[in-house]
Protein backbone atom coordinates (compact mmCIF):
# COMPACT_ATOMS: atom_id res chain seq x y z
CA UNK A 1 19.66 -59.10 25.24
CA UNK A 2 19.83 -61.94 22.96
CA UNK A 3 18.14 -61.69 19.79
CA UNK A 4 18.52 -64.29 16.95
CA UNK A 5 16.53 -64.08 13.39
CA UNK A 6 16.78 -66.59 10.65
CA UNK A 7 15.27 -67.07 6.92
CA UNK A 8 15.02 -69.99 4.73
CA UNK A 9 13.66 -71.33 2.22
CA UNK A 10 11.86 -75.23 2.74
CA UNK A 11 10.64 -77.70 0.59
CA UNK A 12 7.17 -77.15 2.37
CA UNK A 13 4.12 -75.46 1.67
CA UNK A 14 3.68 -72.44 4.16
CA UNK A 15 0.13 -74.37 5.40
CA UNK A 16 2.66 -76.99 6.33
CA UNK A 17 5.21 -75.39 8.43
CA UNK A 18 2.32 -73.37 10.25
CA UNK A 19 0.62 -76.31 11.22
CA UNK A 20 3.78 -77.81 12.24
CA UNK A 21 4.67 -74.99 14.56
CA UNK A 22 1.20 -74.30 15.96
CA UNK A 23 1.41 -77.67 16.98
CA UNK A 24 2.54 -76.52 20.61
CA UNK A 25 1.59 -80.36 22.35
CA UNK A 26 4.16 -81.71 20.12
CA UNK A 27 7.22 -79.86 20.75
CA UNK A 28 8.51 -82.26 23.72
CA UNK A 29 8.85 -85.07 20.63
CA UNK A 30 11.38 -83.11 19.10
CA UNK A 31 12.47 -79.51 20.35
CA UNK A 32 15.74 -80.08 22.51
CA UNK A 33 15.23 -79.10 25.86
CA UNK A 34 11.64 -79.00 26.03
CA UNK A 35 10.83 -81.28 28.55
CA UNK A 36 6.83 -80.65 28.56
CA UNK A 37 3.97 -79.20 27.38
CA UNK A 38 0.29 -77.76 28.30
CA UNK A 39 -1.80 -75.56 26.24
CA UNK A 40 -4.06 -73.47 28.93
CA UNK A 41 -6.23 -72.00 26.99
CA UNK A 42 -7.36 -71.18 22.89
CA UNK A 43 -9.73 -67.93 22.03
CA UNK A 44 -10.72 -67.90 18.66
CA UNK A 45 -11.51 -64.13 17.99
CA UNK A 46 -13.98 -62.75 15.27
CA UNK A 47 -10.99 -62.08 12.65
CA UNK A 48 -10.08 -65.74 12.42
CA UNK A 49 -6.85 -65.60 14.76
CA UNK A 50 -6.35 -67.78 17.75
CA UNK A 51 -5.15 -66.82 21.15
CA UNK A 52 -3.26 -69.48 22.48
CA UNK A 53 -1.65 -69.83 26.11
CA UNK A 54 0.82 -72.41 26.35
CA UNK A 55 3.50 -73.88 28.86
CA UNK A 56 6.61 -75.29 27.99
CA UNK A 57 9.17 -76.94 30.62
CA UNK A 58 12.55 -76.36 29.34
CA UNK A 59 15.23 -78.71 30.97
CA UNK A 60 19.19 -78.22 30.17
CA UNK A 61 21.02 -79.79 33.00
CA UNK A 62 20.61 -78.76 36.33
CA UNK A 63 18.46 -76.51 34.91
CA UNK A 64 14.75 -76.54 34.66
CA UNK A 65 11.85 -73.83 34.17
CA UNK A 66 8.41 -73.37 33.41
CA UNK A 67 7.29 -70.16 31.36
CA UNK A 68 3.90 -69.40 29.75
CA UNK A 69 2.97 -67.89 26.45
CA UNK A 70 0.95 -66.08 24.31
CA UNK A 71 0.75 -66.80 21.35
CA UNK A 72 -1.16 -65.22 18.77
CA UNK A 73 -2.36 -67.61 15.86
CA UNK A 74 -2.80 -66.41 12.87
CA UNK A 75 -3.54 -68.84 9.83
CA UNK A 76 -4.69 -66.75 6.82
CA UNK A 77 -1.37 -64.45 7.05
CA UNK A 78 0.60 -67.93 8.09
CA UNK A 79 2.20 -65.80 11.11
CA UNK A 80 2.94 -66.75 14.66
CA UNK A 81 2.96 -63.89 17.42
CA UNK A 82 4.46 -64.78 20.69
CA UNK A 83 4.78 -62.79 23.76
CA UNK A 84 6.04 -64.15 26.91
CA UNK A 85 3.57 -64.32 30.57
CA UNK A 86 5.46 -65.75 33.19
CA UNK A 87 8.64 -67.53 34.26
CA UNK A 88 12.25 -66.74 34.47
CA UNK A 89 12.57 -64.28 31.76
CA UNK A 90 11.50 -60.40 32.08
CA UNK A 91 10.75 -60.85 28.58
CA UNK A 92 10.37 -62.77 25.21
CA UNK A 93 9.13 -62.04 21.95
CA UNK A 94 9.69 -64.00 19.24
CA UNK A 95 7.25 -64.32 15.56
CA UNK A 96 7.45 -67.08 12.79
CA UNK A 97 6.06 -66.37 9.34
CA UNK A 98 5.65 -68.58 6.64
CA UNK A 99 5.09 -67.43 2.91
CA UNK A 100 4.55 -69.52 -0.21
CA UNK A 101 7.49 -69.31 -2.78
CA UNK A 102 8.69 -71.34 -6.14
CA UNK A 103 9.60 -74.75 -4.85
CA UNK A 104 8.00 -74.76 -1.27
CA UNK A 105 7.78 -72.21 1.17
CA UNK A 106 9.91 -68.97 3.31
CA UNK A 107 10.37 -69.34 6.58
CA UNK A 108 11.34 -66.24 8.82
CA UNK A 109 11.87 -66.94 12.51
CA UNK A 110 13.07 -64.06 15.30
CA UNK A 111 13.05 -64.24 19.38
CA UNK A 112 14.74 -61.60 21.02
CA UNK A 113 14.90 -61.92 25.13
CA UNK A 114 16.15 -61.48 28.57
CA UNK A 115 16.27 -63.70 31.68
CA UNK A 116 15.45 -62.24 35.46
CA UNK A 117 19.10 -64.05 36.77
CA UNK A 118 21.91 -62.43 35.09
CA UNK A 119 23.92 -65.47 36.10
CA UNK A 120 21.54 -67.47 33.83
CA UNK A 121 21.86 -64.98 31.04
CA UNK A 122 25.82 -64.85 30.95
CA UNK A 123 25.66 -68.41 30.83
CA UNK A 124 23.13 -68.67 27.54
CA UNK A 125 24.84 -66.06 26.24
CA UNK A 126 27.85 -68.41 25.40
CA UNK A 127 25.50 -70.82 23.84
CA UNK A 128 22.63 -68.82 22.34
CA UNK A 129 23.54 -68.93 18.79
CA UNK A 130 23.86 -72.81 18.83
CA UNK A 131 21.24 -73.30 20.60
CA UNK A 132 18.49 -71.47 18.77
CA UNK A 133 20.39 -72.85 15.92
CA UNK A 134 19.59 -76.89 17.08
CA UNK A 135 15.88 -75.37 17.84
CA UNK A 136 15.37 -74.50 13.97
CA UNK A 137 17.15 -77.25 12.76
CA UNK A 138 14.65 -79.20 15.01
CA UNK A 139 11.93 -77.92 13.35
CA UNK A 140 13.54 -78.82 9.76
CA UNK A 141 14.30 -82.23 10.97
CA UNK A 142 9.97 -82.58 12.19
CA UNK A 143 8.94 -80.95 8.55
CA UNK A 144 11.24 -83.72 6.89
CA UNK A 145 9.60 -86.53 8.71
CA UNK A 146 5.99 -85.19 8.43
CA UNK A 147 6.44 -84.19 4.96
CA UNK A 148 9.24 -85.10 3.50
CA UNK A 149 9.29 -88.02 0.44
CA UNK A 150 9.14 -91.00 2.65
CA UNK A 151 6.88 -89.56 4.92
């Protein structure tokens, strides 16, 4: 099961890079692979989260899936909660949290998973480092054009 965590530190305020990856609709501008997206639904609760459920298409050569999400929106503790639905995984978890530090902000990302076809697994296996690897740097590469000086 493939599990990949990361930390760093932006020059972003954690407001920022929440909004930024809350920002579901936008991911086919600028996520690799993400071919399409559809938020279903949004339930604010009483505590001040969000429940979100999203698709994403993801489309990598021949290729191509739809999976839903549920994502759990949480802007006070600047934390993202995601638990997989439907599609071709028989699970995925994955959380983002964003914290305010000298000079901008911390930014701690983990998905851990498992597709149903073991063919499909072996085969991200190969390239899941790199590939959740592009998906961050993705995300850096958004901040610095929302954000960045000559935003």
């Amino acid at each position: 099961m493939p599990t990949h965590g990361e930390n760093r530190v932006m020059p972003y305020t954690a407001l920022q890079m929440y909004d930024l990856v809350a920002d579901v609709l936008r991911y086919p501008e600028f996520i690799p692979w993400i071919a399409a997206a559809r938020i279903r639904s949004v339930t604010p609760h009483a505590d001040g989260t969000q429940l979100m459920e999203a698709d994403l298409v993801v489309s990598f050569k021949v290729f191509r899936e739809k999976f839903a999400s549920r994502v759990v929106l949480d802007e006070q503790a600047r934390r993202l909660d995601i638990d997989y639905l439907e599609g071709p995984f028989k699970y995925l978890r994955s959380r983002w949290e964003f914290a305010d530090v000298d000079g901008g902000c911390e930014v701690r990302f983990f998905v851990d998973f498992e597709f149903r076809n073991a063919v499909l697994q072996k085969i991200i296996g190969v390239v899941f480092n790199e590939a959740m690897e592009r998906i961050v740097r993705a995300f850096e590469t958004r901040a610095q054009a929302l954000y960045g000086p000559d935003a």
